[in-house]
N, C-alpha and C. Protein backbone atom coordinates (compact mmCIF):
# COMPACT_ATOMS: atom_id res chain seq x y z
N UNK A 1 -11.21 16.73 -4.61
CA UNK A 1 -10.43 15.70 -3.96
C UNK A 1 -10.12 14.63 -4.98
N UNK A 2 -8.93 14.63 -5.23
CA UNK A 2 -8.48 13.24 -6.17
C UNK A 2 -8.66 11.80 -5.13
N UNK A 3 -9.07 10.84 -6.42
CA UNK A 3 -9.15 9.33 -6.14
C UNK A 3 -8.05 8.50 -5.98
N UNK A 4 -7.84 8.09 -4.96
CA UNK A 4 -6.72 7.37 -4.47
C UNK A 4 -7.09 5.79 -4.88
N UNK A 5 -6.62 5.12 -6.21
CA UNK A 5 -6.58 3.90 -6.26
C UNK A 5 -6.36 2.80 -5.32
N UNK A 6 -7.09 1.83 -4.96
CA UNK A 6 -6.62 0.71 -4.04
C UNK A 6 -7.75 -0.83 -4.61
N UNK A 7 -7.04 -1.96 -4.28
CA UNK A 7 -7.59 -2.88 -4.53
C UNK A 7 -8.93 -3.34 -3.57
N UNK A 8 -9.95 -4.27 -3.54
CA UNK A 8 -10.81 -4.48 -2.86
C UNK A 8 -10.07 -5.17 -1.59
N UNK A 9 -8.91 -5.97 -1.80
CA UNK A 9 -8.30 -6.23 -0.64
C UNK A 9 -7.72 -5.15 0.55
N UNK A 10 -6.68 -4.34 -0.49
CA UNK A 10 -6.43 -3.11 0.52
C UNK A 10 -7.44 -1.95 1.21
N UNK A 11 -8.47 -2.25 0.85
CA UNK A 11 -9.43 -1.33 1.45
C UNK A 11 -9.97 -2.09 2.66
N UNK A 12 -9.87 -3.14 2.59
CA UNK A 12 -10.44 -4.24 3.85
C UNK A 12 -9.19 -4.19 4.92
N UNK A 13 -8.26 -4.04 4.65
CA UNK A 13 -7.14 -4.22 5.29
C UNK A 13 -7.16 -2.69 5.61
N UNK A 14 -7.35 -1.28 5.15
CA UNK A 14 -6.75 0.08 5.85
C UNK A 14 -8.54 0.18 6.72
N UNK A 15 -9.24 -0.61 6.56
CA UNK A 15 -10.31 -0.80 7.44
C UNK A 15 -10.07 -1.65 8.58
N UNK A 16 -9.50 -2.84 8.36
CA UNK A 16 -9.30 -3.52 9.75
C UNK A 16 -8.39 -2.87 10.83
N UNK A 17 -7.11 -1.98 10.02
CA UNK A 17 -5.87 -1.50 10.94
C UNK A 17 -6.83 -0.29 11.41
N UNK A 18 -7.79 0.56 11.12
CA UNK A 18 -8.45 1.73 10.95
C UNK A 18 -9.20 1.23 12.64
N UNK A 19 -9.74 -0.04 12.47
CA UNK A 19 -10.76 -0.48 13.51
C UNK A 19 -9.79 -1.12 14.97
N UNK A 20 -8.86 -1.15 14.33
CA UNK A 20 -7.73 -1.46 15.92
C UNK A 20 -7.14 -0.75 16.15
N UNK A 21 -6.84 0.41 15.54
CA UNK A 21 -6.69 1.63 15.86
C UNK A 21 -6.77 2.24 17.01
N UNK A 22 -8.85 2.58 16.65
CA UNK A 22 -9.72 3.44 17.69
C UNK A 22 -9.85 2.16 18.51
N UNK A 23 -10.05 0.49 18.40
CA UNK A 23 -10.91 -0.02 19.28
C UNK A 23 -9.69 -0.44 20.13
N UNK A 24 -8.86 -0.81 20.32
CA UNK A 24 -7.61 -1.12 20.89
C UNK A 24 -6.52 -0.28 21.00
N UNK A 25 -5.80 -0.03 20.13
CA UNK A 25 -4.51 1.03 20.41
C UNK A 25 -4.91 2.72 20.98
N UNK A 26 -6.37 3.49 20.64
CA UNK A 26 -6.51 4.31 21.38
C UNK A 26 -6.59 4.75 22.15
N UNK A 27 -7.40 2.98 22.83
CA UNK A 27 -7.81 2.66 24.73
C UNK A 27 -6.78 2.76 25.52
N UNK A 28 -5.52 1.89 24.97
CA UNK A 28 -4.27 1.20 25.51
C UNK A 28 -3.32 2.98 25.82
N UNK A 29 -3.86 3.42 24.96
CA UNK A 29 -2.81 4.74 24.97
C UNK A 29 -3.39 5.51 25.95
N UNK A 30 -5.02 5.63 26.09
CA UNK A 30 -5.80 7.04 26.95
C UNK A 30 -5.19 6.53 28.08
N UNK A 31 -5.01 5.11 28.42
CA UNK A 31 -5.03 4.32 30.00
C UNK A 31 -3.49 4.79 30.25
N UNK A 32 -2.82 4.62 29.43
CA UNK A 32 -1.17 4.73 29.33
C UNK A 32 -1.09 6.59 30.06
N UNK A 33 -1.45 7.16 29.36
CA UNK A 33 -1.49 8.99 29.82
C UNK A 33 -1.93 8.83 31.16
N UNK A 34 -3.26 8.41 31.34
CA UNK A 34 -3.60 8.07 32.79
C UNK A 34 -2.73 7.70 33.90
N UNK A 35 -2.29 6.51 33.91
CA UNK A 35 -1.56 5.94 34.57
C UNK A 35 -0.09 6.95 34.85
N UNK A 36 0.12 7.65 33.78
CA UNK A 36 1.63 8.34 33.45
C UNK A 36 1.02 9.73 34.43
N UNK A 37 -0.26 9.95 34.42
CA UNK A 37 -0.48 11.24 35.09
C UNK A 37 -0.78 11.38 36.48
N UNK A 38 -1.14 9.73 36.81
CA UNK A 38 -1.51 9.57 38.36
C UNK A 38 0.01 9.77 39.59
N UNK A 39 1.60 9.65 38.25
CA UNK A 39 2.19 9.48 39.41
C UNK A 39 2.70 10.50 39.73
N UNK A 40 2.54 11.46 38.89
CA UNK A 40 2.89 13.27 39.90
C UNK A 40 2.86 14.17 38.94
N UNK A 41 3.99 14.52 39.07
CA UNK A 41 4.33 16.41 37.91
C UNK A 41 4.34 15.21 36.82
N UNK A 42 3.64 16.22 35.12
CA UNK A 42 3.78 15.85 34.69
C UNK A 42 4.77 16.51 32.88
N UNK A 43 5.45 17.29 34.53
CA UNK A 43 6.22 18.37 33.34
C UNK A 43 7.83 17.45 33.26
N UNK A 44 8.30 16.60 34.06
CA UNK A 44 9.78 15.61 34.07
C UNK A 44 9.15 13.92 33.87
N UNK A 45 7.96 13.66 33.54
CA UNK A 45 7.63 12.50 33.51
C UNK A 45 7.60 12.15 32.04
N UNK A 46 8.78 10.79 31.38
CA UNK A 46 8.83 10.59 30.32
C UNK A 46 8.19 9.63 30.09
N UNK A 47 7.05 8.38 30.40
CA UNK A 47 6.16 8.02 30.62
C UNK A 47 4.99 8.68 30.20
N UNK A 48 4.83 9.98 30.56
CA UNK A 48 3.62 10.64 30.18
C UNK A 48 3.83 11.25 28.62
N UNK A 49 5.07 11.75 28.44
CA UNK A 49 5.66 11.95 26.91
C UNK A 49 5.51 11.44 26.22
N UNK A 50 6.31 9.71 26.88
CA UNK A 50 6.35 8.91 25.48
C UNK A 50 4.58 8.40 24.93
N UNK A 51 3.41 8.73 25.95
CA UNK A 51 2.32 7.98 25.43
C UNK A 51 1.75 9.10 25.06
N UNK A 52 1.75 10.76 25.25
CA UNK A 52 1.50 11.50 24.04
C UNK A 52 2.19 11.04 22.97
N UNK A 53 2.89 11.27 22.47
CA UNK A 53 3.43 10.97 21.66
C UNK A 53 2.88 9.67 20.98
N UNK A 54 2.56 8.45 21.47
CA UNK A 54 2.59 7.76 20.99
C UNK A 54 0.77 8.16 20.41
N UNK A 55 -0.46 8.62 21.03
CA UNK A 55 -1.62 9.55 21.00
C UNK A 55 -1.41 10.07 19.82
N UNK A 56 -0.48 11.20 19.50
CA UNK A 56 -0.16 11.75 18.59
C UNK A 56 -0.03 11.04 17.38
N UNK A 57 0.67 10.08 16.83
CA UNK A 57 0.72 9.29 16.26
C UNK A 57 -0.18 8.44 15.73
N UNK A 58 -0.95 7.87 16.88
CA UNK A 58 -2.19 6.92 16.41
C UNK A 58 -3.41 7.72 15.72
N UNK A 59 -3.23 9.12 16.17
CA UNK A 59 -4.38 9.66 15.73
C UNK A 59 -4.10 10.66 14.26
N UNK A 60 -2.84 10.80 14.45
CA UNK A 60 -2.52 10.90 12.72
C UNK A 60 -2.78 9.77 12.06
N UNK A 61 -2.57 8.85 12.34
CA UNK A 61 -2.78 7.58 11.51
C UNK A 61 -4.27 7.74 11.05
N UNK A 62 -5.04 7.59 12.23
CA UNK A 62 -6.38 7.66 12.30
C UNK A 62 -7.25 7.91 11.46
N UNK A 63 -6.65 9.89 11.11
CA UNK A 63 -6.83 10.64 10.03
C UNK A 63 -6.45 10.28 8.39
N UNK A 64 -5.35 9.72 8.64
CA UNK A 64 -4.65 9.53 6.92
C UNK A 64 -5.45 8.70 6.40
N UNK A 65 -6.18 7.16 7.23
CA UNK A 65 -6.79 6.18 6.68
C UNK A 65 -8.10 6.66 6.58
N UNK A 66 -8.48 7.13 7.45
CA UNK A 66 -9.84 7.55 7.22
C UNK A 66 -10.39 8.60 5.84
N UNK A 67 -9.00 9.53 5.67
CA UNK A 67 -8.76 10.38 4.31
C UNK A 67 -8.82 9.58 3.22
N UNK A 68 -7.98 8.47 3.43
CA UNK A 68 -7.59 7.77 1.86
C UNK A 68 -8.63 6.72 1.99
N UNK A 69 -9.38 6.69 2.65
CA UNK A 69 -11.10 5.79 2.37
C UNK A 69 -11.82 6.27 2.05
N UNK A 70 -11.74 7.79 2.20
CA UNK A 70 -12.82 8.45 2.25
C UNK A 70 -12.47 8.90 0.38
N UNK A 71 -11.54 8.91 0.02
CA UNK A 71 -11.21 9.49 -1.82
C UNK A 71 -10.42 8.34 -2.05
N UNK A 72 -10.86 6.95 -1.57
CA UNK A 72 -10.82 5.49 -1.89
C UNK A 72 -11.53 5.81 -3.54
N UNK A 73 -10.79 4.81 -4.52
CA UNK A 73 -11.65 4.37 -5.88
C UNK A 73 -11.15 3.06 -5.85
N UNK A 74 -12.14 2.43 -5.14
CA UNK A 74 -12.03 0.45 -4.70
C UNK A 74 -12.14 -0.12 -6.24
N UNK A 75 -10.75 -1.00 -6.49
CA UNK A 75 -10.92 -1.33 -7.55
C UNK A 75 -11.05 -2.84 -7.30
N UNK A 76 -12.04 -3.68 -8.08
CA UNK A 76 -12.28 -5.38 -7.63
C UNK A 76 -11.20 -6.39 -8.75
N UNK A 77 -10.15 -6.44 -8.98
CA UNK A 77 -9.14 -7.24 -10.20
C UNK A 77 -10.21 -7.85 -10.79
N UNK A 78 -10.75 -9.02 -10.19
CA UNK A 78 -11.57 -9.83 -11.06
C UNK A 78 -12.86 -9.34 -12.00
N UNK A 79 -13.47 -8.70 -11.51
CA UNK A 79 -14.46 -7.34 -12.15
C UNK A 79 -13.75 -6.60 -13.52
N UNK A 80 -12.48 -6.49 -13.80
CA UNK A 80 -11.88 -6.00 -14.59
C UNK A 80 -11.54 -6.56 -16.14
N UNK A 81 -12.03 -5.79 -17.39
CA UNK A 81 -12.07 -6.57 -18.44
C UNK A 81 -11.12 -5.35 -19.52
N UNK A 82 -10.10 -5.60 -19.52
CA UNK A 82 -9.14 -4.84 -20.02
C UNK A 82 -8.36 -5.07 -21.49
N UNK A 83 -8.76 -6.14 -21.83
CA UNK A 83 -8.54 -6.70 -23.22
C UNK A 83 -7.18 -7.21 -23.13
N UNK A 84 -6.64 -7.85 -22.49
CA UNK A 84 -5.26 -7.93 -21.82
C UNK A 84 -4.13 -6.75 -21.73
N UNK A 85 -4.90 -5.78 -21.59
CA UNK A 85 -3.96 -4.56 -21.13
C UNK A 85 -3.65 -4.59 -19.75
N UNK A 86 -2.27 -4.10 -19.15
CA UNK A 86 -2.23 -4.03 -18.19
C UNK A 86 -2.44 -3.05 -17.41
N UNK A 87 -3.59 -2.81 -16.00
CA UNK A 87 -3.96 -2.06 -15.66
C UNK A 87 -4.23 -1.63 -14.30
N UNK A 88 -4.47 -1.23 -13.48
CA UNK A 88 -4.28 -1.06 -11.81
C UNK A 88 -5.13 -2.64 -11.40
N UNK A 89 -4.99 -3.70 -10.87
CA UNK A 89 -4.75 -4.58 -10.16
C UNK A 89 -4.72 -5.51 -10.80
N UNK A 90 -3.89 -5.79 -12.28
CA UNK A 90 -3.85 -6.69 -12.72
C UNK A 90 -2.66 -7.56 -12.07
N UNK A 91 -2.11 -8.21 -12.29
CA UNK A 91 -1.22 -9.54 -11.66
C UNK A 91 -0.43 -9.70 -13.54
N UNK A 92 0.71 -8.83 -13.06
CA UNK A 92 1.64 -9.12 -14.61
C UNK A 92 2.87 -10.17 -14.43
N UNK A 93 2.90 -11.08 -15.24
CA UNK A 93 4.15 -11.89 -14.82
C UNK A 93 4.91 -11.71 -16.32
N UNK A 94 6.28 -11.19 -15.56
CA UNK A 94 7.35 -10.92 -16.99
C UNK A 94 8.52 -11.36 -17.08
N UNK A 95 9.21 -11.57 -18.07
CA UNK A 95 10.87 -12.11 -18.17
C UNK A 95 11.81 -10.93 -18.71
N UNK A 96 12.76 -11.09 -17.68
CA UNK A 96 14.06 -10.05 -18.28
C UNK A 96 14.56 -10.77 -19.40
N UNK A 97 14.64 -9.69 -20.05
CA UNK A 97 15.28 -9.73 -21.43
C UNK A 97 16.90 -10.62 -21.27
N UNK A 98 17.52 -10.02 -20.49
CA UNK A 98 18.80 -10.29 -20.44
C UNK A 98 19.17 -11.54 -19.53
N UNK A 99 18.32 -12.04 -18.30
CA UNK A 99 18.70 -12.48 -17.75
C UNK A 99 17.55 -14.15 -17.86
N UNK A 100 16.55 -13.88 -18.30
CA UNK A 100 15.61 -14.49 -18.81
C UNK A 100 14.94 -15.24 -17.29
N UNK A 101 15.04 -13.98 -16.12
CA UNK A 101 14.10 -14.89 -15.27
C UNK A 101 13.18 -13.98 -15.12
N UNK A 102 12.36 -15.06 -14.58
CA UNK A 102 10.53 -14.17 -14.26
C UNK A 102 9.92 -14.33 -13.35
N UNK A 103 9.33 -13.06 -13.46
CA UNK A 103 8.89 -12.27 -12.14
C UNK A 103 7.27 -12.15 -12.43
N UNK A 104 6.27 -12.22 -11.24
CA UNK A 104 5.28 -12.05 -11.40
C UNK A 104 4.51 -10.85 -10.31
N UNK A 105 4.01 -9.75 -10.61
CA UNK A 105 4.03 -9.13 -9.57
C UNK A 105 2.48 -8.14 -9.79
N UNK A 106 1.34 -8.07 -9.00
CA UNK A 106 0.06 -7.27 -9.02
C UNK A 106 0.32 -6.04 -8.59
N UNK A 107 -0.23 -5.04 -9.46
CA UNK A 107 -0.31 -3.72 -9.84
C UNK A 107 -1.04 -3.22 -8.54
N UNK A 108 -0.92 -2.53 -7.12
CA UNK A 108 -1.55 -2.33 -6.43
C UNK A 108 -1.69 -1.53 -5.86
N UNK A 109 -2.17 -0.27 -4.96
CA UNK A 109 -1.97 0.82 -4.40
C UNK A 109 -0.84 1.38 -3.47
N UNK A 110 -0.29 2.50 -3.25
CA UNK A 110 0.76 2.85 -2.37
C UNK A 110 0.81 1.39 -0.91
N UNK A 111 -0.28 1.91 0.08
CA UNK A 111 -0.45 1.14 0.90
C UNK A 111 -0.52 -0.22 0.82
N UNK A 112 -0.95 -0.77 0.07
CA UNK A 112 -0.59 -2.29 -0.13
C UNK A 112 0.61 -3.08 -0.60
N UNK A 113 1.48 -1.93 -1.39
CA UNK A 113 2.48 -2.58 -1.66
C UNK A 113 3.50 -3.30 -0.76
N UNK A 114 3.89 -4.50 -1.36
CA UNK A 114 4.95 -4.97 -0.43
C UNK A 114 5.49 -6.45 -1.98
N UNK A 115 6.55 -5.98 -2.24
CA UNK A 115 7.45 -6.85 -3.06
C UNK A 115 7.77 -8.34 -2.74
N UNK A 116 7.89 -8.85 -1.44
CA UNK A 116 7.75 -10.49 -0.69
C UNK A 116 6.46 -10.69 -1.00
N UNK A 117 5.25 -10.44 -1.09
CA UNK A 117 4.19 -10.87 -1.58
C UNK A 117 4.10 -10.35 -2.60
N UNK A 118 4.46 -9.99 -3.32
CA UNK A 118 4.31 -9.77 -4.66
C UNK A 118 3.50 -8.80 -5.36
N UNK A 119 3.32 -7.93 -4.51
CA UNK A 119 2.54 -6.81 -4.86
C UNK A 119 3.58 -5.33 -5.41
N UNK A 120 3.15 -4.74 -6.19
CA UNK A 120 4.44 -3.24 -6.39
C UNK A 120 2.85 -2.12 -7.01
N UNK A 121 3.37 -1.09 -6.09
CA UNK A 121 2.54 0.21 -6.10
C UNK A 121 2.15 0.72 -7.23
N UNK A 122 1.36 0.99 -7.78
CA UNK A 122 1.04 1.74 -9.07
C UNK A 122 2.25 3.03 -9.48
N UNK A 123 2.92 3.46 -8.37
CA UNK A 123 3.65 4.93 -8.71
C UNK A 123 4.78 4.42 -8.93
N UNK A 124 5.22 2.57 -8.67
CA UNK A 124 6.65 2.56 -8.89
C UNK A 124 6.64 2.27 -10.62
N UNK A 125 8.33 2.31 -10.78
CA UNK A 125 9.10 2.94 -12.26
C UNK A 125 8.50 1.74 -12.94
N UNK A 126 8.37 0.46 -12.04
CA UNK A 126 7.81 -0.75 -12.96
C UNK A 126 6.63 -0.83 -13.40
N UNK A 127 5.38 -1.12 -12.03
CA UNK A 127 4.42 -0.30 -12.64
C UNK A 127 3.83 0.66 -13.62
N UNK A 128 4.60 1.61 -13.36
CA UNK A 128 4.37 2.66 -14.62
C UNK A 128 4.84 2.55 -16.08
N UNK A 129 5.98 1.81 -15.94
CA UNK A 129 6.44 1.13 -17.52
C UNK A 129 5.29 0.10 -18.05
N UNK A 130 4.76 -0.77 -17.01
CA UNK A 130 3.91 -1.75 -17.71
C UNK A 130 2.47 -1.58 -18.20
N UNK A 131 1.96 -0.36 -16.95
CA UNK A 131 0.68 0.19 -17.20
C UNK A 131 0.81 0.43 -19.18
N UNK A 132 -0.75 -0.36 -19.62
CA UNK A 132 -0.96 -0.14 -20.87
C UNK A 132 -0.48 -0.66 -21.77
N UNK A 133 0.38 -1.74 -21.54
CA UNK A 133 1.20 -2.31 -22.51
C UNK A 133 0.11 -3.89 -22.31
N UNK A 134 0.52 -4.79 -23.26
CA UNK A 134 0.19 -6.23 -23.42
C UNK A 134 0.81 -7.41 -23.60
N UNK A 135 0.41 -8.78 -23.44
CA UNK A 135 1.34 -9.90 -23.25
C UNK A 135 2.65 -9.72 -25.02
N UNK A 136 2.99 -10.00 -24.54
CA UNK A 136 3.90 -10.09 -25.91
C UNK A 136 4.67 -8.77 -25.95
N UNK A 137 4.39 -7.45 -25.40
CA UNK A 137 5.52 -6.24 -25.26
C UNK A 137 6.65 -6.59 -24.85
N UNK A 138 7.59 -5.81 -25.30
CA UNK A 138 8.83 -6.04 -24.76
C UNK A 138 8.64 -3.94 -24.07
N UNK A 139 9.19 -3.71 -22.88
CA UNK A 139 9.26 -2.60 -22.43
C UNK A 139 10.24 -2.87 -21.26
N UNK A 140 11.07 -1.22 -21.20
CA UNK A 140 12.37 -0.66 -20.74
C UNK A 140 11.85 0.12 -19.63
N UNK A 141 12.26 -0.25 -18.31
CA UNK A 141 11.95 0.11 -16.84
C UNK A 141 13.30 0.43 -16.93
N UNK A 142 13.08 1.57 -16.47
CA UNK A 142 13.82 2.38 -15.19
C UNK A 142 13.93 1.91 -13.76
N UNK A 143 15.16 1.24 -13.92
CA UNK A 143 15.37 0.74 -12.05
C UNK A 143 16.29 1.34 -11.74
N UNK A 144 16.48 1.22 -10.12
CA UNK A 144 17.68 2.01 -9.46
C UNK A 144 18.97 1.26 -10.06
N UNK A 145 19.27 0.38 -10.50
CA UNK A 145 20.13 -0.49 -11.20
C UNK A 145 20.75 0.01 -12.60
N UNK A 146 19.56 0.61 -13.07
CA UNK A 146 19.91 0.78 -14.51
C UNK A 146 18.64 -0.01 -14.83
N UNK A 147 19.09 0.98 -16.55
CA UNK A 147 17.65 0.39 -17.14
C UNK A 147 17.79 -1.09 -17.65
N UNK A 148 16.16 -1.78 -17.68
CA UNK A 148 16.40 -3.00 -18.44
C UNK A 148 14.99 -3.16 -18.74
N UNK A 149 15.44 -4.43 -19.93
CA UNK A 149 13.91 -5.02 -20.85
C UNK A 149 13.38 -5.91 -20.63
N UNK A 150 12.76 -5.76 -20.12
CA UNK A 150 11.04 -6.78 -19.61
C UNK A 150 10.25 -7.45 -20.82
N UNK A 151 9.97 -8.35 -21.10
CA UNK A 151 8.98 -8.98 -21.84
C UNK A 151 8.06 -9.35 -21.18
N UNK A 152 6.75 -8.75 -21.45
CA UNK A 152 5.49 -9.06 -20.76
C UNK A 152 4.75 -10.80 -21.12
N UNK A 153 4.65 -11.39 -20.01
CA UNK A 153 4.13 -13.10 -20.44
C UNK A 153 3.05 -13.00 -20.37
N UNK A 154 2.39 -12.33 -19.25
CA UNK A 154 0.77 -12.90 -19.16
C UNK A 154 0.24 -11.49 -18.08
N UNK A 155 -0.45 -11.64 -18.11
CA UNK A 155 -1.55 -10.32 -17.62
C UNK A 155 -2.96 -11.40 -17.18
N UNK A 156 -3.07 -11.14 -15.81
CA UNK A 156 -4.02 -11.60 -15.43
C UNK A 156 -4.98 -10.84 -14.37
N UNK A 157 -6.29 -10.97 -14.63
CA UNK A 157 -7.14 -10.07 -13.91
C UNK A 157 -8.00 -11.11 -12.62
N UNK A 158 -7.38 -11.20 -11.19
CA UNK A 158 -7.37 -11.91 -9.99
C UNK A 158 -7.45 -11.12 -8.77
């Protein structure tokens, strides 16, 4: 089983959604089938469909988080001593070459990513350009845009 990188934050977080899951959204759904089954046939009742379905769903979920906790490799940023390399949860802030504005953004797992907070996934093109490089690189990302040059400012382990 391969190790699925995630920060000490995102593991607290696919634990809390993990625990409202089963403790709330599973209840809400068994009661939902119930209710959908008390009012007759339940072979034309779309009521009873839509909360399989929705069953179905929660309990795939269920499974995926519980998978990717279970081949979790919890990484802590601050714990991390990388020599200012950049590396899965560091916090890189960089300037385009061309346009000279800057961006600051933490290296973080699939599931945690989200770009408005400032987080970008380890598998995206940026990520992967910066992984291993250091303050003072200049390095060429692949964006859906076209390519461009990044100058790395600071690398911080947070």
């Amino acid at each position: 089983m391969s190790k699925v990188p995630m920060t000490k934050n995102g593991a607290a977080l696919l634990r809390a959604e993990l625990h409202k899951l089963k403790t709330v959204h599973r209840i809400e759904t068994s009661h939902a089938i119930a209710e959908a089954r008390a009012h007759g046939d339940i072979s034309e009742n779309a009521e009873y469909e839509a909360a399989k379905e929705k069953q179905a769903f929660i309990e795939g979920r269920i499974a995926d988080i519980e998978h990717k906790l279970a081949s979790a490799q919890i990484i802590d940023p601050a714990t991390i001593d990388a020599d200012g390399r950049v590396v899965f949860g560091a916090t890189v802030e960089y300037e385009e070459v061309e346009t000279e504005r800057r961006y600051a953004y933490q290296i973080v797992g699939e599931d945690e990513a989200d770009y408005k907070l400032g987080k970008v996934a380890v598998t995206s093109p940026l990520a992967r350009a910066l992984i291993g490089k250091s303050e003072g690189d200049v390095v060429e990302v692949q964006a859906p845009g076209g390519a461009r040059e990044v100058e790395i400012v600071s690398v911080r382990y947070v």
